[in-house]
Structure formats: structure tokens, C-alpha cells
C-alpha atoms as a PDB file:
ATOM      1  CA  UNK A   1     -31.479-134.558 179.264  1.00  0.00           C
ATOM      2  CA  UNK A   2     -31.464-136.258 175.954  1.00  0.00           C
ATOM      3  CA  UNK A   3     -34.950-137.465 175.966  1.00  0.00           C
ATOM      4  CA  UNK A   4     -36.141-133.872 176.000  1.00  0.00           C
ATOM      5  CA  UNK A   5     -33.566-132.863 173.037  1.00  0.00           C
ATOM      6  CA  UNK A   6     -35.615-131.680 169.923  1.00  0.00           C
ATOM      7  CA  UNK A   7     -33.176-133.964 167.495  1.00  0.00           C
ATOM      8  CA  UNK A   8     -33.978-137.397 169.934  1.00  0.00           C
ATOM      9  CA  UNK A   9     -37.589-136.615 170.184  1.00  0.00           C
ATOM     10  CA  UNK A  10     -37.543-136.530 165.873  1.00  0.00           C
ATOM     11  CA  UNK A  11     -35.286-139.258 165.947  1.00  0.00           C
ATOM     12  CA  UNK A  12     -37.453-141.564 168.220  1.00  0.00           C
ATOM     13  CA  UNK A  13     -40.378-140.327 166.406  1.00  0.00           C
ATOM     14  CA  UNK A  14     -39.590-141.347 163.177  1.00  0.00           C
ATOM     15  CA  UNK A  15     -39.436-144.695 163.752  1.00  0.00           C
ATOM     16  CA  UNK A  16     -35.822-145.034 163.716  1.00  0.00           C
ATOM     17  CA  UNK A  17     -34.676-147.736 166.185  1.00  0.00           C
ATOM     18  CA  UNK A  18     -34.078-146.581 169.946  1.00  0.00           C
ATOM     19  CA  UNK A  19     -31.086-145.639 171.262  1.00  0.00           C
ATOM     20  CA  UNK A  20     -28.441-148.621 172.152  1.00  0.00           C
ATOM     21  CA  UNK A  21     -28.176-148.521 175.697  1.00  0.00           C
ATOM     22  CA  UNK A  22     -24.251-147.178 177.301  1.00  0.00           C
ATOM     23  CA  UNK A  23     -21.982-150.275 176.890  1.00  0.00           C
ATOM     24  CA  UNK A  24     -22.027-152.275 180.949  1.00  0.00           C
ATOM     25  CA  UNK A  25     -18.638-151.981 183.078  1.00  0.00           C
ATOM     26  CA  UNK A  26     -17.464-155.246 184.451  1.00  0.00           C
ATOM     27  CA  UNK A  27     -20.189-155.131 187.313  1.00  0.00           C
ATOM     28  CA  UNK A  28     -22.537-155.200 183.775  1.00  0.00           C
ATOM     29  CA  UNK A  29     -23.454-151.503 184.920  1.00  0.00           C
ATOM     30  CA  UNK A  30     -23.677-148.990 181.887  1.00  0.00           C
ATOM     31  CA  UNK A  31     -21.332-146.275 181.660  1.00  0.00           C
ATOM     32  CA  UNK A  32     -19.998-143.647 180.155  1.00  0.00           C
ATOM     33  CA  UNK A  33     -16.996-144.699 180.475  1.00  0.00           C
ATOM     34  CA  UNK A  34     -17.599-148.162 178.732  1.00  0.00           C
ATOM     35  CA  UNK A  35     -18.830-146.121 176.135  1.00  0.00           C
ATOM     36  CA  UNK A  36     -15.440-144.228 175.761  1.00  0.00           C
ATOM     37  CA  UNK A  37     -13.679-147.667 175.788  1.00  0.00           C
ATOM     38  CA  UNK A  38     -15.940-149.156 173.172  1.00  0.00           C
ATOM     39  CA  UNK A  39     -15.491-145.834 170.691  1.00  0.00           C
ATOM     40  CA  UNK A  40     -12.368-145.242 171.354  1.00  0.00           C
ATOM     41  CA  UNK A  41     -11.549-148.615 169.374  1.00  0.00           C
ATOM     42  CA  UNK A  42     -12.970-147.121 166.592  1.00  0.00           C
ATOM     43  CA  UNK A  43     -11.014-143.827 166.771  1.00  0.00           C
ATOM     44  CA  UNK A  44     -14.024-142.309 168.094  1.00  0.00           C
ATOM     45  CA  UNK A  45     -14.858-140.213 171.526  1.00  0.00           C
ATOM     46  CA  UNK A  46     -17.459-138.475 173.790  1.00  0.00           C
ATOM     47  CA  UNK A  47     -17.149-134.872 173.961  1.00  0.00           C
ATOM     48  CA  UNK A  48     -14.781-134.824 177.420  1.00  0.00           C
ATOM     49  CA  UNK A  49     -17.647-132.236 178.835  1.00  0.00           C
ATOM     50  CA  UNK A  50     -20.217-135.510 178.364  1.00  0.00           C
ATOM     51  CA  UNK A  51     -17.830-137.824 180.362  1.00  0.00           C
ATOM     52  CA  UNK A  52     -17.649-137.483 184.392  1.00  0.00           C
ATOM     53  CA  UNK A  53     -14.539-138.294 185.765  1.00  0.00           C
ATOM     54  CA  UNK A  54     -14.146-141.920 186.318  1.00  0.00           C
ATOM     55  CA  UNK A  55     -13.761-144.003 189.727  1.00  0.00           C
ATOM     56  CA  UNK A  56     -10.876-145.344 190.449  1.00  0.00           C
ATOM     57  CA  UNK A  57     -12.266-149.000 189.281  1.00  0.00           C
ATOM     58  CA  UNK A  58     -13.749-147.295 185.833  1.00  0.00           C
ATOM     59  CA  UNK A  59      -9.939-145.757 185.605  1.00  0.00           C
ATOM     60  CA  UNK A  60      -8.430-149.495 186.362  1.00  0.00           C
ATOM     61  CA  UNK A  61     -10.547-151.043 183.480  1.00  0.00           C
ATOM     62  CA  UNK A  62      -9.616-147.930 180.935  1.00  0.00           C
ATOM     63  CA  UNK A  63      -6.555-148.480 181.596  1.00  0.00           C
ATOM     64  CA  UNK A  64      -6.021-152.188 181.288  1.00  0.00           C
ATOM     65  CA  UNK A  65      -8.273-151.691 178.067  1.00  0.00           C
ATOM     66  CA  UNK A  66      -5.771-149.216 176.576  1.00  0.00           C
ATOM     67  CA  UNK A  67      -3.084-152.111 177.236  1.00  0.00           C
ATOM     68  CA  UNK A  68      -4.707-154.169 175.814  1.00  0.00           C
ATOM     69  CA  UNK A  69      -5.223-151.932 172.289  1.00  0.00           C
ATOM     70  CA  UNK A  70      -1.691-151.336 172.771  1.00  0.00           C
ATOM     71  CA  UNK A  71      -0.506-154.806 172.377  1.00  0.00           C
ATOM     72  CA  UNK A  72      -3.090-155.465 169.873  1.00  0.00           C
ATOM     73  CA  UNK A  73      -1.063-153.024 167.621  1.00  0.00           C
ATOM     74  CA  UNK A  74       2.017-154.170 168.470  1.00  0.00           C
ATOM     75  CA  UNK A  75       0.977-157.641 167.591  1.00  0.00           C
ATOM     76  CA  UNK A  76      -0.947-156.498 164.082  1.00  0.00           C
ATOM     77  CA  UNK A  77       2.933-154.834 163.622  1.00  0.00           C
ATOM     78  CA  UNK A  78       4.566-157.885 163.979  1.00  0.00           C
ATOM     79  CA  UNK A  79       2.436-159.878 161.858  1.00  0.00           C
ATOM     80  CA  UNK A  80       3.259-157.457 159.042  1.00  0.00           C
ATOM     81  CA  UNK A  81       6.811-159.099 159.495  1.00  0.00           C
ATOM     82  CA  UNK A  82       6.429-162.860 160.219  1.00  0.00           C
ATOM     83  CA  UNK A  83       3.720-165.807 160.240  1.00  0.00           C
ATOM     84  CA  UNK A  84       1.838-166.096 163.332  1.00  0.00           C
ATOM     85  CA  UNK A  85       1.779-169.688 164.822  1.00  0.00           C
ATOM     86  CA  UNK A  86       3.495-171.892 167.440  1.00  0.00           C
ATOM     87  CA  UNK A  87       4.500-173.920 164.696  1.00  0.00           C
ATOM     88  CA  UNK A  88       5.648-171.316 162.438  1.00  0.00           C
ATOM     89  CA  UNK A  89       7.576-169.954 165.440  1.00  0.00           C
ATOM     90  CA  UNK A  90       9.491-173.147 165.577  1.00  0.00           C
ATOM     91  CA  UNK A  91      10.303-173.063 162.426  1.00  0.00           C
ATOM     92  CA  UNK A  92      11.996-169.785 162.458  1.00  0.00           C
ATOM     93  CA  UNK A  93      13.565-170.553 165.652  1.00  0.00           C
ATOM     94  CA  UNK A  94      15.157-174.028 164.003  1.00  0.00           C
ATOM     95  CA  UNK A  95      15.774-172.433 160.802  1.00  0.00           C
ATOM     96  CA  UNK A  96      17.760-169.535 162.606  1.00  0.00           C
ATOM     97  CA  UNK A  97      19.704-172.138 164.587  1.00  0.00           C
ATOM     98  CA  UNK A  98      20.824-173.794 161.429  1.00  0.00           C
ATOM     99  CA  UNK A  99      21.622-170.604 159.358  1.00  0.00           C
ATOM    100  CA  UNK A 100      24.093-169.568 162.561  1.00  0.00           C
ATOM    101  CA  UNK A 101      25.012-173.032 162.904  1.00  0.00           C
ATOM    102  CA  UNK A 102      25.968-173.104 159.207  1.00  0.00           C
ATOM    103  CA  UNK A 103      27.481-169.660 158.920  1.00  0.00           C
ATOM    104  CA  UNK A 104      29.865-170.788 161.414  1.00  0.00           C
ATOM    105  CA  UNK A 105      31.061-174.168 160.290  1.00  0.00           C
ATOM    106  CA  UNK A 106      34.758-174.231 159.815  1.00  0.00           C
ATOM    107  CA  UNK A 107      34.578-176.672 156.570  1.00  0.00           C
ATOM    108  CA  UNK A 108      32.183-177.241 154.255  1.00  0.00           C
ATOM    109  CA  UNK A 109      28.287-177.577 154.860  1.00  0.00           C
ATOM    110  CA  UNK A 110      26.642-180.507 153.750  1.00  0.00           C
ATOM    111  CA  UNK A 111      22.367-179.960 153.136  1.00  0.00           C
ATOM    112  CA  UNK A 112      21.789-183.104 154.788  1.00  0.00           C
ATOM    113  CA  UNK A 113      22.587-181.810 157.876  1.00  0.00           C
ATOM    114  CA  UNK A 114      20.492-178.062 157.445  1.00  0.00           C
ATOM    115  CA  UNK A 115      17.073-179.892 156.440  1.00  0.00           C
ATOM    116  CA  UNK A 116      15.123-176.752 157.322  1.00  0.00           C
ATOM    117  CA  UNK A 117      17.846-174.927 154.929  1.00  0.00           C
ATOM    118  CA  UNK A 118      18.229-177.178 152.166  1.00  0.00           C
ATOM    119  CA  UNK A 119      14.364-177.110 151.992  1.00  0.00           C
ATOM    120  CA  UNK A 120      14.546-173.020 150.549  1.00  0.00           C
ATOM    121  CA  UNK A 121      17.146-173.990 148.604  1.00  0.00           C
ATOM    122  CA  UNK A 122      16.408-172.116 145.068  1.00  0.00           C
ATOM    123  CA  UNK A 123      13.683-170.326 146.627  1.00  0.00           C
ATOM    124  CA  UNK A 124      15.260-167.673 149.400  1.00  0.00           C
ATOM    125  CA  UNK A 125      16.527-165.012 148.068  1.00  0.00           C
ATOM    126  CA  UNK A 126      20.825-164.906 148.612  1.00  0.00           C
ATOM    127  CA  UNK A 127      21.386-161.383 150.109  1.00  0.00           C
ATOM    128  CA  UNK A 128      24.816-162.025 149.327  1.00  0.00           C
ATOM    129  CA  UNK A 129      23.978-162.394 145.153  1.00  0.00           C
ATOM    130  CA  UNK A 130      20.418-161.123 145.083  1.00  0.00           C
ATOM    131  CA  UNK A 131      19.282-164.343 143.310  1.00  0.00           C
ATOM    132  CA  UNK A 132      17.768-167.269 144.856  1.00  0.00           C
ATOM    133  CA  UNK A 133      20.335-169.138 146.739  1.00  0.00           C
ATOM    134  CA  UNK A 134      21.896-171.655 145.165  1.00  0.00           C
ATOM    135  CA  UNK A 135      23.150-174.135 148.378  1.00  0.00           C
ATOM    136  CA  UNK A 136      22.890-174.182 152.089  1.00  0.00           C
ATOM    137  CA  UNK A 137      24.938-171.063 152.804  1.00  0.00           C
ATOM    138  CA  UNK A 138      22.979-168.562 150.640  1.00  0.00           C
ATOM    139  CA  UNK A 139      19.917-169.861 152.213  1.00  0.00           C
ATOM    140  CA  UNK A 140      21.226-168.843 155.665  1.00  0.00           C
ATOM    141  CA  UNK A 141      22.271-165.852 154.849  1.00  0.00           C
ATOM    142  CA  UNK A 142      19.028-164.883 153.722  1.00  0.00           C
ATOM    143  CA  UNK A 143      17.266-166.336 157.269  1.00  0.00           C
ATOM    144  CA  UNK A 144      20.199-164.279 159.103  1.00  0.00           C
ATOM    145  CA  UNK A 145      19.067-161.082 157.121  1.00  0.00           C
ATOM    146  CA  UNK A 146      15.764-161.747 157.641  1.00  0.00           C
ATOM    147  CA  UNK A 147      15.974-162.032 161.287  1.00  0.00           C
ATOM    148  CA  UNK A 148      18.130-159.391 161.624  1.00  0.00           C
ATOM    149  CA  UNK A 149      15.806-157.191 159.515  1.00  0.00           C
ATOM    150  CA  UNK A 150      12.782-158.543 162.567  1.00  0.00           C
ATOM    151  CA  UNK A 151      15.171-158.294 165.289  1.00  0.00           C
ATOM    152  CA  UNK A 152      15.626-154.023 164.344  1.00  0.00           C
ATOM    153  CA  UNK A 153      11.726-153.458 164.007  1.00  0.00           C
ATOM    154  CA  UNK A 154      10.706-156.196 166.808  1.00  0.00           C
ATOM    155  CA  UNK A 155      13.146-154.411 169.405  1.00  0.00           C
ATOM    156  CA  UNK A 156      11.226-150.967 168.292  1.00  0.00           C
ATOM    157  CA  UNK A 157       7.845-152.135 168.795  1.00  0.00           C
ATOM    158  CA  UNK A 158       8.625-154.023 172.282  1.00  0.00           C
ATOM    159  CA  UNK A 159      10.145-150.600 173.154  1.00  0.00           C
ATOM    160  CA  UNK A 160       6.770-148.875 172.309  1.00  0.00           C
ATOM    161  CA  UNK A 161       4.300-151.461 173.649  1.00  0.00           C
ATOM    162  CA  UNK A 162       6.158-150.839 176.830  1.00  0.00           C
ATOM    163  CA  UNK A 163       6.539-147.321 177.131  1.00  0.00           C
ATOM    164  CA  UNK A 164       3.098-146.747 176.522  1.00  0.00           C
ATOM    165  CA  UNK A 165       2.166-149.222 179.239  1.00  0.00           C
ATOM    166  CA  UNK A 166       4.033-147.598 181.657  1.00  0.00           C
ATOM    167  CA  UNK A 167       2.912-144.347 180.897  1.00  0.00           C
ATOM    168  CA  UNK A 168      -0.716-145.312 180.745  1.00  0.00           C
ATOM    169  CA  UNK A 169      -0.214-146.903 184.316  1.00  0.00           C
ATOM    170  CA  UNK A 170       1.581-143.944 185.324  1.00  0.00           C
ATOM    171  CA  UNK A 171      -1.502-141.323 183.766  1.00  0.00           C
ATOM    172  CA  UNK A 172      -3.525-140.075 186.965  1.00  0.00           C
ATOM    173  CA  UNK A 173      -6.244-139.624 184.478  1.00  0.00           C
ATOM    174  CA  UNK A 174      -8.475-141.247 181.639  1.00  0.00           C
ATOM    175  CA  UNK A 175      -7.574-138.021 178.788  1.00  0.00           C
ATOM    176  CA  UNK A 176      -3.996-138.671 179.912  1.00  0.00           C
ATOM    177  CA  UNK A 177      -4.152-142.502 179.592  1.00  0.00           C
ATOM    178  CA  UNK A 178      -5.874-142.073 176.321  1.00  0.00           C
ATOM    179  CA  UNK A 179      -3.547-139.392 175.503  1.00  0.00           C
ATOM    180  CA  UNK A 180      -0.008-142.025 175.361  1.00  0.00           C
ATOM    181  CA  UNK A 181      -2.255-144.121 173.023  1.00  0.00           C
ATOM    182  CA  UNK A 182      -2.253-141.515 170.700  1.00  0.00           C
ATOM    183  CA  UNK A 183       1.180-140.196 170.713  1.00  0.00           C
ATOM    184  CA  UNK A 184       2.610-143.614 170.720  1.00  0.00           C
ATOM    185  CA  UNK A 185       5.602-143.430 168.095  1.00  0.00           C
ATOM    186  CA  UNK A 186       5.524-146.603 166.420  1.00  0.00           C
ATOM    187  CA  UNK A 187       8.311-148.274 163.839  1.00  0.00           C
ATOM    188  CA  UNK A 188       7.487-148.246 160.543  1.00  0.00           C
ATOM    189  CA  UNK A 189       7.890-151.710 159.172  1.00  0.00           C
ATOM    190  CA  UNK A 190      10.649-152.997 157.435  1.00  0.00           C
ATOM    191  CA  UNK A 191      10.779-152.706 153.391  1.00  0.00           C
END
């Protein structure tokens, strides 16, 4: 028992602060297994000799914890790439439309009718000249590279998120579930 270890006893007795209490389940009962799902966001683990297998329900919440990590990372990926925000999202979305919309006109473009391109006019960078661009057209070529260059590493990091989720459903055991976390292969993010 840890009360009787030698180390504890010192520990307790030097008037260190007691030991935090095992982290409650969702019934607010402490586990070991809570504990696991608490460390194991900081990288950290029990000793897998410490840890009894869990239930089914503790099994059920490591899992949907591990989920939950997992789209956590995919998210943090993606912000690496883009601005987070319904409104931001909009903007892309409108600004994409445009670019395409623009890209594909059979005359000439006027700015007046790409006002979320003419607004980066002089300030996206023309993939086509490497400079800023200099009208409407350079500026959607730039949003088309740009979402082209999101659309390679987005697809990547869906297609890890959801792997791993099916695996860690699939796992018939917490050092399994915990186990696709850790191998999870994910994209590097673009340059």
C-alpha cells in the first residue's frame, strides 16, 4: 500500500502537501483510470502493472477521451494553416468563390466585381510572378494556391483524425487504444 511506503511516509512527514486524490470518473468516483486519462494529456502514464484493467464504462470514457485528444491535434494542425473563426471561414469560402469565379471569366475581370479580391490587391503574394499581385487575377491565383496548398494537408489530417478513431473504437483494450494515439502518422504542415 502506499501509505506504508518508506518514500510516502518521508514525504507526508515533511510537511509536503498530501497526496492529490485519483482524478473522479463520470460517476465522480476516483480512478485509476481517470488518472491515466488526465496524464496521458501530458505525455505521461502509470506503470501498466499499477493500472487494473478497466470496465467496460472506464474503457467507453478512455476511449471517447482519446477522440477527443485526437481531434484536438488535428484542430491545433489546422490552425497552423488558416484563421480560426466563423467569420474568417466565410471569408475564405467567398474569397475562394471569387478567385475560381475570376480564374474562369472568359473576358476581362473588373475589381469591382471581386471586392474580397481587389481588397489583397498589392498585398498577396502572385504565385504566378512571386511579387505581390498587381490586379484581381494575381490575387486569385494566390487564394487558389493557398487553398490548394490547405486542401493537400487538410485531406491528410481528416485522413488521420479518422483512422485513429476507428482504430481506437476498434482497440479491445485501453494500452491498445492508447497505443493508435501514439503511432498516429500525422502531415507535416505545409512550408
Amino acid at each position: 500500500m502506499a501509505g506504508d511506503d518508506p518514500a510516502v511516509v518521508a514525504w507526508e512527514g515533511a510537511g509536503d502537501m498530501p497526496p492529490t486524490p485519483c482524478p473522479p470518473d463520470e460517476t465522480q468516483t476516483p480512478t485509476l483510470v481517470a488518472l491515466q486519462a488526465e496524464l496521458a494529456r501530458w505525455g505521461l502514464s502509470l506503470p501498466a502493472a499499477v493500472l487494473p484493467p478497466p470496465t467496460a464504462e472506464e474503457l467507453a470514457v478512455l476511449k471517447a477521451d482519446l477522440k477527443a485528444q485526437v481531434d484536438a491535434k488535428a484542430e491545433a494542425l489546422r490552425l497552423t494553416l488558416i484563421t480560426a473563426g466563423s467569420g474568417q471561414a466565410m471569408e475564405y469560402q467567398e474569397a475562394y468563390a471569387q478567385a475560381q469565379a475570376a480564374l474562369s471569366a472568359a473576358g476581362p475581370v473588373q475589381a469591382s466585381d471581386y471586392p474580397m479580391l481587389a481588397a489583397t490587391i498589392g498585398v498577396d503574394i502572385d504565385p504566378d510572378r512571386g511579387n505581390p499581385a498587381a490586379d484581381v487575377l494575381g490575387v486569385a491565383r494566390s487564394v487558389k494556391a493557398a487553398y490548394e496548398a490547405f486542401l493537400r494537408v487538410g485531406a491528410a489530417i481528416r485522413g488521420a483524425r479518422l483512422l485513429a478513431k476507428v482504430e481506437i473504437d476498434a482497440a479491445p483494450d485501453a494500452d491498445l487504444a492508447r497505443a493508435v494515439v501514439a503511432a498516429i502518422k500525422w502531415p507535416a504542415p505545409a512550408a
